[in-house]
PDB file of N, CA and C in Angstrom:
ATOM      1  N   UNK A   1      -1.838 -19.475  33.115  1.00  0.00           N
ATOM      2  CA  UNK A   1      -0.935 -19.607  31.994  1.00  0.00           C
ATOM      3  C   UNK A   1      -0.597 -21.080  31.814  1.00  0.00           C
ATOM      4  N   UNK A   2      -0.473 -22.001  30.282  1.00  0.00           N
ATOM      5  CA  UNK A   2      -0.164 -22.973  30.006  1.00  0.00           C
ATOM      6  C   UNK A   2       1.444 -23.301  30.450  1.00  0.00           C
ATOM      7  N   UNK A   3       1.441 -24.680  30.829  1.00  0.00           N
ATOM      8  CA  UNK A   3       2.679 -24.642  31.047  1.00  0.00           C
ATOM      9  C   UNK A   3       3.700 -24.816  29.871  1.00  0.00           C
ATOM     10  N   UNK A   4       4.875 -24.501  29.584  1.00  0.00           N
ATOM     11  CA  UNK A   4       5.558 -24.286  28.505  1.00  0.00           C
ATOM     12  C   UNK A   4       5.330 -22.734  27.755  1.00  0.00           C
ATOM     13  N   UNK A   5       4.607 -21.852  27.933  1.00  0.00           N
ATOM     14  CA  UNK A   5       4.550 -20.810  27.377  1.00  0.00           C
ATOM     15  C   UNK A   5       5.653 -19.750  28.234  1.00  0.00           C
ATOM     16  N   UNK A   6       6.249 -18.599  28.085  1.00  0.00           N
ATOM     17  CA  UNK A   6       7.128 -17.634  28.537  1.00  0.00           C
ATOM     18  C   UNK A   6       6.705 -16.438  28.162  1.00  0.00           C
ATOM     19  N   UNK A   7       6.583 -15.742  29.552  1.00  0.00           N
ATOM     20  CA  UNK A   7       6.359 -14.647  30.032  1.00  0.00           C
ATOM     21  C   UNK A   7       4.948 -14.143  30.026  1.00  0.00           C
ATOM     22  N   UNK A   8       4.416 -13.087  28.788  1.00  0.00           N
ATOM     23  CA  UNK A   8       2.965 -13.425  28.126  1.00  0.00           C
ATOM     24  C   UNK A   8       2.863 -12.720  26.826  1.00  0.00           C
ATOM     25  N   UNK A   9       3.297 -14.524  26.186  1.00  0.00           N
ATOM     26  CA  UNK A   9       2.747 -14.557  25.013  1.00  0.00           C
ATOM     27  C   UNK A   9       2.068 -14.783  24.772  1.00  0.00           C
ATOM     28  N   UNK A  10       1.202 -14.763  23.737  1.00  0.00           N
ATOM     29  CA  UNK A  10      -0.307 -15.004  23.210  1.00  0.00           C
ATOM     30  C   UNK A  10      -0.500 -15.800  21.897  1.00  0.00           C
ATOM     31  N   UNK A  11      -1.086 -16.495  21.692  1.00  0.00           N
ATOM     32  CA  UNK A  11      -1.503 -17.159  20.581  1.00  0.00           C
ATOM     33  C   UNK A  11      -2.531 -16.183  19.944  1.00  0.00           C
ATOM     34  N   UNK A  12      -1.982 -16.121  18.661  1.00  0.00           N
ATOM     35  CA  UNK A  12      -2.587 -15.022  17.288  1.00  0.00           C
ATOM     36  C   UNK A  12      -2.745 -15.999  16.689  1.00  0.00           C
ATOM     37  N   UNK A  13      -3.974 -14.912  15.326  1.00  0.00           N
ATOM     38  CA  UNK A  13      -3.885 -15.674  14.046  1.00  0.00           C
ATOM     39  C   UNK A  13      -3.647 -14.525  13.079  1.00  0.00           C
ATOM     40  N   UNK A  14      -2.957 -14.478  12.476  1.00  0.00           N
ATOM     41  CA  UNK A  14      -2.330 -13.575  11.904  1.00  0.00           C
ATOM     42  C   UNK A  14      -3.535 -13.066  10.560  1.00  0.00           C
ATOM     43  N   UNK A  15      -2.885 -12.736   9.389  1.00  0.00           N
ATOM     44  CA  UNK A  15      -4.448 -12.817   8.054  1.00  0.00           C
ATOM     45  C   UNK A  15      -4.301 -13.702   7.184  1.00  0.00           C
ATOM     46  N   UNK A  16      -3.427 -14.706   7.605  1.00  0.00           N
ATOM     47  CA  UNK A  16      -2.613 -16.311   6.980  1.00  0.00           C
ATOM     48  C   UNK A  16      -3.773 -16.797   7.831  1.00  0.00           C
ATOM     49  N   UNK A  17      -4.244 -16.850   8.858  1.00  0.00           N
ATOM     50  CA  UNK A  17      -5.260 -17.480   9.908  1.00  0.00           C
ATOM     51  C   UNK A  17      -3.553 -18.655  10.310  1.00  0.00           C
ATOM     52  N   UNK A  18      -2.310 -18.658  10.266  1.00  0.00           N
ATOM     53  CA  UNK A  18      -1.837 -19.512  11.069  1.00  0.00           C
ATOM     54  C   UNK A  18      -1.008 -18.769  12.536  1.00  0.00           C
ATOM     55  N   UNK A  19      -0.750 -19.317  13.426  1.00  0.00           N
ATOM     56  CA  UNK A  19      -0.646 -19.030  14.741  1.00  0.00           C
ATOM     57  C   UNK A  19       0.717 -18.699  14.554  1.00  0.00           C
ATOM     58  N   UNK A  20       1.028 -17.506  15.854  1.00  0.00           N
ATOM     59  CA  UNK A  20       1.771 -16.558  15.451  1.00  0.00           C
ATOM     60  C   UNK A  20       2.265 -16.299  17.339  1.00  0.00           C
ATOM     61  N   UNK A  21       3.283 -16.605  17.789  1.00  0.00           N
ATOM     62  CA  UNK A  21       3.346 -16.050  18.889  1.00  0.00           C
ATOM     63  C   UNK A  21       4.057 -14.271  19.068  1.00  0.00           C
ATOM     64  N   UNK A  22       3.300 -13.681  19.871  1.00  0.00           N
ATOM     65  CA  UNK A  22       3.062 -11.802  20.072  1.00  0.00           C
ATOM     66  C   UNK A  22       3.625 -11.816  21.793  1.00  0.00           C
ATOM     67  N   UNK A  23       4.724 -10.966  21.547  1.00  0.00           N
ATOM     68  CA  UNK A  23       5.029 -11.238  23.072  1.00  0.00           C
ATOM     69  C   UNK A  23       4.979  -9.709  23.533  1.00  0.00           C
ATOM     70  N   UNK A  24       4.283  -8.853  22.869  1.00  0.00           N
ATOM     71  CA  UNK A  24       3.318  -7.232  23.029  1.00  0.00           C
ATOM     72  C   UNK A  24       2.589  -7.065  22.092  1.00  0.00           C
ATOM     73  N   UNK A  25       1.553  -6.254  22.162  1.00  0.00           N
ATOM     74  CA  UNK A  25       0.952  -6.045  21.771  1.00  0.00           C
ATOM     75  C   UNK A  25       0.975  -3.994  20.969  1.00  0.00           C
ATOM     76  N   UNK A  26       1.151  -3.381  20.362  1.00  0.00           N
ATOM     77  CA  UNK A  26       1.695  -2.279  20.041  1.00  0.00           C
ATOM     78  C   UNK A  26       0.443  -1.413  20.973  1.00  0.00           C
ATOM     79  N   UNK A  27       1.703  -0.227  21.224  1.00  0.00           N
ATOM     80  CA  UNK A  27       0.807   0.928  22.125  1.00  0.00           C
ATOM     81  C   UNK A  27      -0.134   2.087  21.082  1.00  0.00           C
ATOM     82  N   UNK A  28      -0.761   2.485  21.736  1.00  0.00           N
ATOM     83  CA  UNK A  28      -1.949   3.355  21.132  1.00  0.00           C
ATOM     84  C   UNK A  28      -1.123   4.905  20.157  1.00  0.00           C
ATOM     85  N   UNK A  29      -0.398   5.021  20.707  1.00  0.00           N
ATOM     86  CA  UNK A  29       0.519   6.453  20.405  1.00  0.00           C
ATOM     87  C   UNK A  29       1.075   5.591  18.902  1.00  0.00           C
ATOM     88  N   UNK A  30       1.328   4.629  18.959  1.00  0.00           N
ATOM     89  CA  UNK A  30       2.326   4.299  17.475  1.00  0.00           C
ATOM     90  C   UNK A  30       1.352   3.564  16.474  1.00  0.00           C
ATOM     91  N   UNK A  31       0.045   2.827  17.153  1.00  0.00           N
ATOM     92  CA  UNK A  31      -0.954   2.934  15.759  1.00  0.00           C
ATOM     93  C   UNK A  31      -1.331   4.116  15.438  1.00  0.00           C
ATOM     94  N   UNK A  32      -1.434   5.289  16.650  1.00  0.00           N
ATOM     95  CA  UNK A  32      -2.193   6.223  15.924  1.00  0.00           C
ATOM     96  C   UNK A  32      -1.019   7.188  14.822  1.00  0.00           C
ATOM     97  N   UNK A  33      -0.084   7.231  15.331  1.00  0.00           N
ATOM     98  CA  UNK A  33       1.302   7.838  14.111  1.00  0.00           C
ATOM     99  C   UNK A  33       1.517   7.077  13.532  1.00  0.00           C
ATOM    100  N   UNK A  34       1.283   5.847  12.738  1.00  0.00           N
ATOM    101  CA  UNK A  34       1.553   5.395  11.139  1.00  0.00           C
ATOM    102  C   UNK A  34       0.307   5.514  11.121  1.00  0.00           C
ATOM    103  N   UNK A  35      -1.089   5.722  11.382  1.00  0.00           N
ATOM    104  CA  UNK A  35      -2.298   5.943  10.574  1.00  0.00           C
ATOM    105  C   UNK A  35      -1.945   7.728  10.067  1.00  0.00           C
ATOM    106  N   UNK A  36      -2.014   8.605  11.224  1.00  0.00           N
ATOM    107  CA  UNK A  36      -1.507   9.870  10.620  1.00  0.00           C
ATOM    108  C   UNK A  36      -0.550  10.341   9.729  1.00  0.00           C
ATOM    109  N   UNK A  37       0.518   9.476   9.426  1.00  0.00           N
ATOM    110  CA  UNK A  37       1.492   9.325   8.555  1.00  0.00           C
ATOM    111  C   UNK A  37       1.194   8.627   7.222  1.00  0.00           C
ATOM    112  N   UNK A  38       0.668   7.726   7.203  1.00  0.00           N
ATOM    113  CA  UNK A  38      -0.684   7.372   5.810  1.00  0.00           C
ATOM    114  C   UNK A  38      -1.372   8.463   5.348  1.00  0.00           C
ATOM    115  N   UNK A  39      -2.176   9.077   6.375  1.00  0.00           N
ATOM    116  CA  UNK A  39      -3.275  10.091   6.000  1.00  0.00           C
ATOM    117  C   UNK A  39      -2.198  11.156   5.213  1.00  0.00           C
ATOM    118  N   UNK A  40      -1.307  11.828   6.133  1.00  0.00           N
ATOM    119  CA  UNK A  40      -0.615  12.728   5.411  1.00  0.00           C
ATOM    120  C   UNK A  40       0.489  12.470   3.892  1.00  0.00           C
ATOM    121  N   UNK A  41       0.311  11.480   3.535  1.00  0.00           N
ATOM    122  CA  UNK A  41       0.828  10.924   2.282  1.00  0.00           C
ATOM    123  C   UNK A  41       0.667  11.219   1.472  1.00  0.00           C
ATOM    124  N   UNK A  42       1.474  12.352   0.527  1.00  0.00           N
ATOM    125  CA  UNK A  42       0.650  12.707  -0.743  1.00  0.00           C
ATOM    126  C   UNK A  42       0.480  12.454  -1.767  1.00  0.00           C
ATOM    127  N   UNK A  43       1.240  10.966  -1.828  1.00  0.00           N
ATOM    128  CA  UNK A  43       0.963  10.155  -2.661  1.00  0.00           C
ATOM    129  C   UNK A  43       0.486   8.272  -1.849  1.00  0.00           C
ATOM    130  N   UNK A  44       0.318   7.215  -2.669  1.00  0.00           N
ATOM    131  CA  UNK A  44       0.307   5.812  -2.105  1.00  0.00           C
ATOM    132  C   UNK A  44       1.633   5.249  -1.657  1.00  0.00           C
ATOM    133  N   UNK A  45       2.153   5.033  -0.550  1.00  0.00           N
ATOM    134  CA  UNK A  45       3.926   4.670  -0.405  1.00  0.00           C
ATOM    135  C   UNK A  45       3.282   3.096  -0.083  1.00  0.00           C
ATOM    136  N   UNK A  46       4.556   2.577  -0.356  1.00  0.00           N
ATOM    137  CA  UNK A  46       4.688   1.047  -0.462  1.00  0.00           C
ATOM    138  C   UNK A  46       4.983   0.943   1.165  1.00  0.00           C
ATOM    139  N   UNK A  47       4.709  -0.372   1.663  1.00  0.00           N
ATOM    140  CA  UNK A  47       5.218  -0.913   3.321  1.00  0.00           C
ATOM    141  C   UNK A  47       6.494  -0.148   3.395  1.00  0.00           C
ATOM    142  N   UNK A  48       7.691  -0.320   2.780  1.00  0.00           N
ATOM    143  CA  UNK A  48       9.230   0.065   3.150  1.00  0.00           C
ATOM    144  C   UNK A  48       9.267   1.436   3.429  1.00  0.00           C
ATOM    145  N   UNK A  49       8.475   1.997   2.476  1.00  0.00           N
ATOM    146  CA  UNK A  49       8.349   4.072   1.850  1.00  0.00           C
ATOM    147  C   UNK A  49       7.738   4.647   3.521  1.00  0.00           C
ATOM    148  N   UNK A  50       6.865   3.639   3.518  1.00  0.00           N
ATOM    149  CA  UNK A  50       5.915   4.213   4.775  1.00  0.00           C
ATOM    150  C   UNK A  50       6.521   4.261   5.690  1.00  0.00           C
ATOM    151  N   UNK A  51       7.391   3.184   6.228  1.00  0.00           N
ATOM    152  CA  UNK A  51       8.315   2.666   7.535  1.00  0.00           C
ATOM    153  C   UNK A  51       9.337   3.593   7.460  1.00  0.00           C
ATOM    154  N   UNK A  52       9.913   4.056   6.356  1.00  0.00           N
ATOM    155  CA  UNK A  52      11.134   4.655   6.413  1.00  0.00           C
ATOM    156  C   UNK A  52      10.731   6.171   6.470  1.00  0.00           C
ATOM    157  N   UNK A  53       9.520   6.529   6.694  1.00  0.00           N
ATOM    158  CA  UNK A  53       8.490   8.253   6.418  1.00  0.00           C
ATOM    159  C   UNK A  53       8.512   8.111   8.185  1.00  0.00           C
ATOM    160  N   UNK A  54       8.132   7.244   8.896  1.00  0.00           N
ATOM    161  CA  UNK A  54       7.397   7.424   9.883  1.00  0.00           C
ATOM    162  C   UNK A  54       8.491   8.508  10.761  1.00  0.00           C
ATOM    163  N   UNK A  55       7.857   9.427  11.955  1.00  0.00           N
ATOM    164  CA  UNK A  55       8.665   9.977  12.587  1.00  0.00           C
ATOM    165  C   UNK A  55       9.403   9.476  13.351  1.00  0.00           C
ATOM    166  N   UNK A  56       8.682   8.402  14.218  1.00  0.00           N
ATOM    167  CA  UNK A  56       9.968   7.887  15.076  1.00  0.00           C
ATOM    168  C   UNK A  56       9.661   6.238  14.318  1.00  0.00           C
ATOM    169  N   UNK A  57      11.488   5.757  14.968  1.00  0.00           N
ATOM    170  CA  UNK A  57      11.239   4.006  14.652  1.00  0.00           C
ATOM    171  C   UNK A  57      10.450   3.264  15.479  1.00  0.00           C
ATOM    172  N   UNK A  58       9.878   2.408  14.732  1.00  0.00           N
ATOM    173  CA  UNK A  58       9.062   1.238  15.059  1.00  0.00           C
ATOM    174  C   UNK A  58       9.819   0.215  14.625  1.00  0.00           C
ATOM    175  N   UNK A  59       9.882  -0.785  15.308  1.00  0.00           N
ATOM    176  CA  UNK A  59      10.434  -2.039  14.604  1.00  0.00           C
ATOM    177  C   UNK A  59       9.580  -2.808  13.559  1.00  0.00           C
ATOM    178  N   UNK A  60       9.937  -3.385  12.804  1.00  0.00           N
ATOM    179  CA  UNK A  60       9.519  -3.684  11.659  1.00  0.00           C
ATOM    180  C   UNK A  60       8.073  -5.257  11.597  1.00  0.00           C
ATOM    181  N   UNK A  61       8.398  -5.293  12.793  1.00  0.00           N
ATOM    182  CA  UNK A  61       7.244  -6.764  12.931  1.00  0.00           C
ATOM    183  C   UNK A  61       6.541  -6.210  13.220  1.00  0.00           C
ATOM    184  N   UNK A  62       6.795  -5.084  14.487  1.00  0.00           N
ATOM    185  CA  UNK A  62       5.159  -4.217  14.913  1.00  0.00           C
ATOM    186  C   UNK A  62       4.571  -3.320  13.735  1.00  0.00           C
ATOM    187  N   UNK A  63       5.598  -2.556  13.193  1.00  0.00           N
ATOM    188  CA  UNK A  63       4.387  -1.918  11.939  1.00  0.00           C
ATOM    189  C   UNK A  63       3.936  -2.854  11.130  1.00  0.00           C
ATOM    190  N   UNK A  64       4.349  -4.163  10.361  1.00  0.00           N
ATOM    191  CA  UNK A  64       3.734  -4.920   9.990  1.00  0.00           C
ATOM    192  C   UNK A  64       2.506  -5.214  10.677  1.00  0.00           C
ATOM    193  N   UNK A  65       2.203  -5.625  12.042  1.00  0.00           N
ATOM    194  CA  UNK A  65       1.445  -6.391  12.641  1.00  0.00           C
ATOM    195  C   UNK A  65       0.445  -4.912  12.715  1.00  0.00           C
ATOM    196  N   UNK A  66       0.707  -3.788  12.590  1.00  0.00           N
ATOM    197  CA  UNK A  66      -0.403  -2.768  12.884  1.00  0.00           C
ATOM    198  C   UNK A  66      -1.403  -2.461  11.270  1.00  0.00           C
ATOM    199  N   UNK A  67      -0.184  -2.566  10.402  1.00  0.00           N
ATOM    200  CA  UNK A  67      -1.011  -2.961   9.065  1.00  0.00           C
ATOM    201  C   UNK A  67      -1.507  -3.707   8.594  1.00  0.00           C
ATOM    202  N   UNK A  68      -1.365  -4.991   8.895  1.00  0.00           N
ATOM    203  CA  UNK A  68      -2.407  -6.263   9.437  1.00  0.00           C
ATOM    204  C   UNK A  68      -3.455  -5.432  10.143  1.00  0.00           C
ATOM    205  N   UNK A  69      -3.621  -5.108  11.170  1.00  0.00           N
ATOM    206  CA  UNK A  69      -4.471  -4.573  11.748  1.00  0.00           C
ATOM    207  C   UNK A  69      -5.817  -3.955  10.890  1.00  0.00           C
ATOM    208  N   UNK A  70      -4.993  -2.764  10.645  1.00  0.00           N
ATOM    209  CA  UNK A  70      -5.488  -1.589   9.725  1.00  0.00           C
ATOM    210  C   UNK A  70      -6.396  -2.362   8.130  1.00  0.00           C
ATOM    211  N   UNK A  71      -5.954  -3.124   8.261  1.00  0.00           N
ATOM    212  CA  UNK A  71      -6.500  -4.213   6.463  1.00  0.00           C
ATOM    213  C   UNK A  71      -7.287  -5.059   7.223  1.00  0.00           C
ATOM    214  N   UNK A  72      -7.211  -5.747   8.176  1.00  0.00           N
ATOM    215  CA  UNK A  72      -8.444  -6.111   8.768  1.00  0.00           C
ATOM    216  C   UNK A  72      -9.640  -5.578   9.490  1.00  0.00           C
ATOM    217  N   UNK A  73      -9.493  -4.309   9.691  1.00  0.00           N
ATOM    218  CA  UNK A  73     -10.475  -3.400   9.810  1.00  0.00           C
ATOM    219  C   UNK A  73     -10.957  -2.711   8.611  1.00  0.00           C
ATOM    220  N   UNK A  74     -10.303  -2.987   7.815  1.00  0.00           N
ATOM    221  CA  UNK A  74     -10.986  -2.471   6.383  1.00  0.00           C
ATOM    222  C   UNK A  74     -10.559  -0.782   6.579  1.00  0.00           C
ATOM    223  N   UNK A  75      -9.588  -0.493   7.368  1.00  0.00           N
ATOM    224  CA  UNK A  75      -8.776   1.254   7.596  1.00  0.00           C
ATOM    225  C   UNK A  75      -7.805   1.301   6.057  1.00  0.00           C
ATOM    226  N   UNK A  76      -7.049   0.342   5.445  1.00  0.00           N
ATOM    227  CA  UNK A  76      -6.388   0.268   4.272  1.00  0.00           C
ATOM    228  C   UNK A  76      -6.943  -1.178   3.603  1.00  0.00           C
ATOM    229  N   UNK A  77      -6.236  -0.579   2.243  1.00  0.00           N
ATOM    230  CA  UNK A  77      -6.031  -1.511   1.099  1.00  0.00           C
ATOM    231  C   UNK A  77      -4.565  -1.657   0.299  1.00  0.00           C
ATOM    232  N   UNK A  78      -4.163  -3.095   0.599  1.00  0.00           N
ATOM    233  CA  UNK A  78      -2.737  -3.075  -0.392  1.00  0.00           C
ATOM    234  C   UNK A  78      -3.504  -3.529  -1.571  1.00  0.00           C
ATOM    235  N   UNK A  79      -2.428  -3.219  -2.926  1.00  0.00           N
ATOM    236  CA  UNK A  79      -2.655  -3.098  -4.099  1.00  0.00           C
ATOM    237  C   UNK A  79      -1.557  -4.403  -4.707  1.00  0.00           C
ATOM    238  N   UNK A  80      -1.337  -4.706  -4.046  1.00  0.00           N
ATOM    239  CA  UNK A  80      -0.069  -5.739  -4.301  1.00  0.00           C
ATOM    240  C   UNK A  80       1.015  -4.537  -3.526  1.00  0.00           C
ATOM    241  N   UNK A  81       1.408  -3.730  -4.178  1.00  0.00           N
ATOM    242  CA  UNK A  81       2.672  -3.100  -3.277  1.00  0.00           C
ATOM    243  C   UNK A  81       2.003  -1.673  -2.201  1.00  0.00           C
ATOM    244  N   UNK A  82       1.521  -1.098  -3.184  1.00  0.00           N
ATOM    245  CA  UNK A  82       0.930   0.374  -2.694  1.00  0.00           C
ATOM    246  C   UNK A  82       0.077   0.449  -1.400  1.00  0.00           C
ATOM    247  N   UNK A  83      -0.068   0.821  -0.475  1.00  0.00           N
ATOM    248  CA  UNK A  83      -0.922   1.011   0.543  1.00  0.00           C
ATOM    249  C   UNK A  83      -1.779   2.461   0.849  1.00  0.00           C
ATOM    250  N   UNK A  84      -3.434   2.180   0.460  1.00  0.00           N
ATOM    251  CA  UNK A  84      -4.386   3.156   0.057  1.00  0.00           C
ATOM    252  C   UNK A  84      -5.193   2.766   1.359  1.00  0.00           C
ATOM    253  N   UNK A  85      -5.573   4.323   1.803  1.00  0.00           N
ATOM    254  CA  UNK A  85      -6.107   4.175   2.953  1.00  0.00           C
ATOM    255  C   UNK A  85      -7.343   4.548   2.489  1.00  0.00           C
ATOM    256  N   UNK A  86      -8.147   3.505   3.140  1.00  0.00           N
ATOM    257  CA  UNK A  86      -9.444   3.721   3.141  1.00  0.00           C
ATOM    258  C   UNK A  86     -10.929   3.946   3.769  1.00  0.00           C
ATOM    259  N   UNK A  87     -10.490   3.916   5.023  1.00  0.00           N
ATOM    260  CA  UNK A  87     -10.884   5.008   5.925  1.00  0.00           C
ATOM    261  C   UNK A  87     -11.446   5.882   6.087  1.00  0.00           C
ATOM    262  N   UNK A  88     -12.328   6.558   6.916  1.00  0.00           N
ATOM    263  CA  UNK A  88     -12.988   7.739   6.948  1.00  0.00           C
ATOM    264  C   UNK A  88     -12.250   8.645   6.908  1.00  0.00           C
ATOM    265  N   UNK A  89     -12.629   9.674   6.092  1.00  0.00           N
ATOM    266  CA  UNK A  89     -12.382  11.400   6.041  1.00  0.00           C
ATOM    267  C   UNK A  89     -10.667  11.278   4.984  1.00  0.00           C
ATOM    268  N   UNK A  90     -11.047  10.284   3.911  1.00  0.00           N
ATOM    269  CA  UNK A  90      -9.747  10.902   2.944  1.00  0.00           C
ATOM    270  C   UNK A  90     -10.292  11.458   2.155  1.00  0.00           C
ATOM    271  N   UNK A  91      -9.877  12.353   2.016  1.00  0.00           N
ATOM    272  CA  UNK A  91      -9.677  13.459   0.653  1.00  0.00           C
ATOM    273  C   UNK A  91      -9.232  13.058  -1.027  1.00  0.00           C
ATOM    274  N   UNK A  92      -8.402  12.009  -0.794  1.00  0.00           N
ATOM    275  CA  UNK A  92      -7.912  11.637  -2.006  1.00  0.00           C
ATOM    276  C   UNK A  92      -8.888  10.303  -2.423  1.00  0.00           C
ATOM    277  N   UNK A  93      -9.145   9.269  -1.683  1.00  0.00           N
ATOM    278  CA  UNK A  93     -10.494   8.683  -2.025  1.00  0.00           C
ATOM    279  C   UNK A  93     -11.757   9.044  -2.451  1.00  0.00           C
ATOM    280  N   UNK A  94     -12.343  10.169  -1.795  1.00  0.00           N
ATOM    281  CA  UNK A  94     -13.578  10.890  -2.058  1.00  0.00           C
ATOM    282  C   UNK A  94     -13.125  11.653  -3.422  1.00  0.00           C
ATOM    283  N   UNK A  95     -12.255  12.309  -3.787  1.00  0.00           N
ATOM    284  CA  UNK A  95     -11.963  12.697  -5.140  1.00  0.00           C
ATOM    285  C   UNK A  95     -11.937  11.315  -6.167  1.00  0.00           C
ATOM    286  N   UNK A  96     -11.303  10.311  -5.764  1.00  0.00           N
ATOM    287  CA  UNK A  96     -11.258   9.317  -6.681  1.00  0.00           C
ATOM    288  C   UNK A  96     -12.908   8.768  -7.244  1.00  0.00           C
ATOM    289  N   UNK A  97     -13.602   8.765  -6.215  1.00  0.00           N
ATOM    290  CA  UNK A  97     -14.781   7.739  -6.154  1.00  0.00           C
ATOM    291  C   UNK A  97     -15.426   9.075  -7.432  1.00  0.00           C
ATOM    292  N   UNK A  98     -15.953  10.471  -7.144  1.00  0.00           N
ATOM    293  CA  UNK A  98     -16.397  11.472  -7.475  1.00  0.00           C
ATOM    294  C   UNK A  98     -15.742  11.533  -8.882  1.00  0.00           C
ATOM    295  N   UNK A  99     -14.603  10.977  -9.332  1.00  0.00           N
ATOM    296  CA  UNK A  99     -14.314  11.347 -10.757  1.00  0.00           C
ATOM    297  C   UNK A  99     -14.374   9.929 -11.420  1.00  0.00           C
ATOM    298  N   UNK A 100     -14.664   8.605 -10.987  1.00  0.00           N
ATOM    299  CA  UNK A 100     -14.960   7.476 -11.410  1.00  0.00           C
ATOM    300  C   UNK A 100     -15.868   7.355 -12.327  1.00  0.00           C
ATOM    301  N   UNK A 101     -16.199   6.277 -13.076  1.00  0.00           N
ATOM    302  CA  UNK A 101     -17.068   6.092 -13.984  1.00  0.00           C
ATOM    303  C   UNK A 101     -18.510   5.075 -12.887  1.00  0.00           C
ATOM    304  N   UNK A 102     -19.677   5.502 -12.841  1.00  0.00           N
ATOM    305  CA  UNK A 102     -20.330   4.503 -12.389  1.00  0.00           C
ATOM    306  C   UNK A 102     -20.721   3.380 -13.282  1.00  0.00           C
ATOM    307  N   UNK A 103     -20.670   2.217 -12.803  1.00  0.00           N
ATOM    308  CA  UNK A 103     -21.088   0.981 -13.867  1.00  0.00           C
ATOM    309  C   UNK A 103     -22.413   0.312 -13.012  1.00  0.00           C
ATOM    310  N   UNK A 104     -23.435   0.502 -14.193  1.00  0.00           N
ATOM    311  CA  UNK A 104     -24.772  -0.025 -13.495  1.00  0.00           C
ATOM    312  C   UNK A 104     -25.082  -1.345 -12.790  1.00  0.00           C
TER     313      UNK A 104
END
């Protein structure tokens, strides 16, 4: 460990690409319940809609930092506000694409 750093933090780059100190990293149980909580959405909820749906609290930097995640894996898409998951096995995407217009 560098000297001057505390405890173990880590140097990130966030999707700004600027450095970001993470002093955890989120557990597997709470990415996988806001992805299941997306999926079950029966409509597009905005960041706040979603956070305030979820079953249990998360603090608000970690669900941020997991939807970062999720958009850098190409798992969602924000719309400016709306968050559309895009991901394998949605139902409401595969209807969208299927009633689209194709453009050659």
């Amino acid at each position: 460990m560098e000297s001057g750093t505390v405890g173990k933090e880590k140097n990130v780059f966030s999707m700004n690409n600027l450095p970001s100190k993470v002093l955890h990293e989120p557990r597997l149980d709470t990415i996988l319940m806001i992805e299941k909580t997306i999926l079950d959405s029966d409509d597009y909820p905005t960041r706040m809609e979603l956070w305030r749906r979820l079953p249990r609290k998360v603090q608000y930097q970690t669900f941020g930092r997991i939807l970062d995640y999720f958009e850098a894996s190409g798992k969602i898409a924000c719309d400016g506000k709306k968050i559309i998951y895009a991901g394998v096995n949605n139902p409401k995407l595969e209807a969208l694409i299927r009633s689209s217009v194709r453009i050659r």
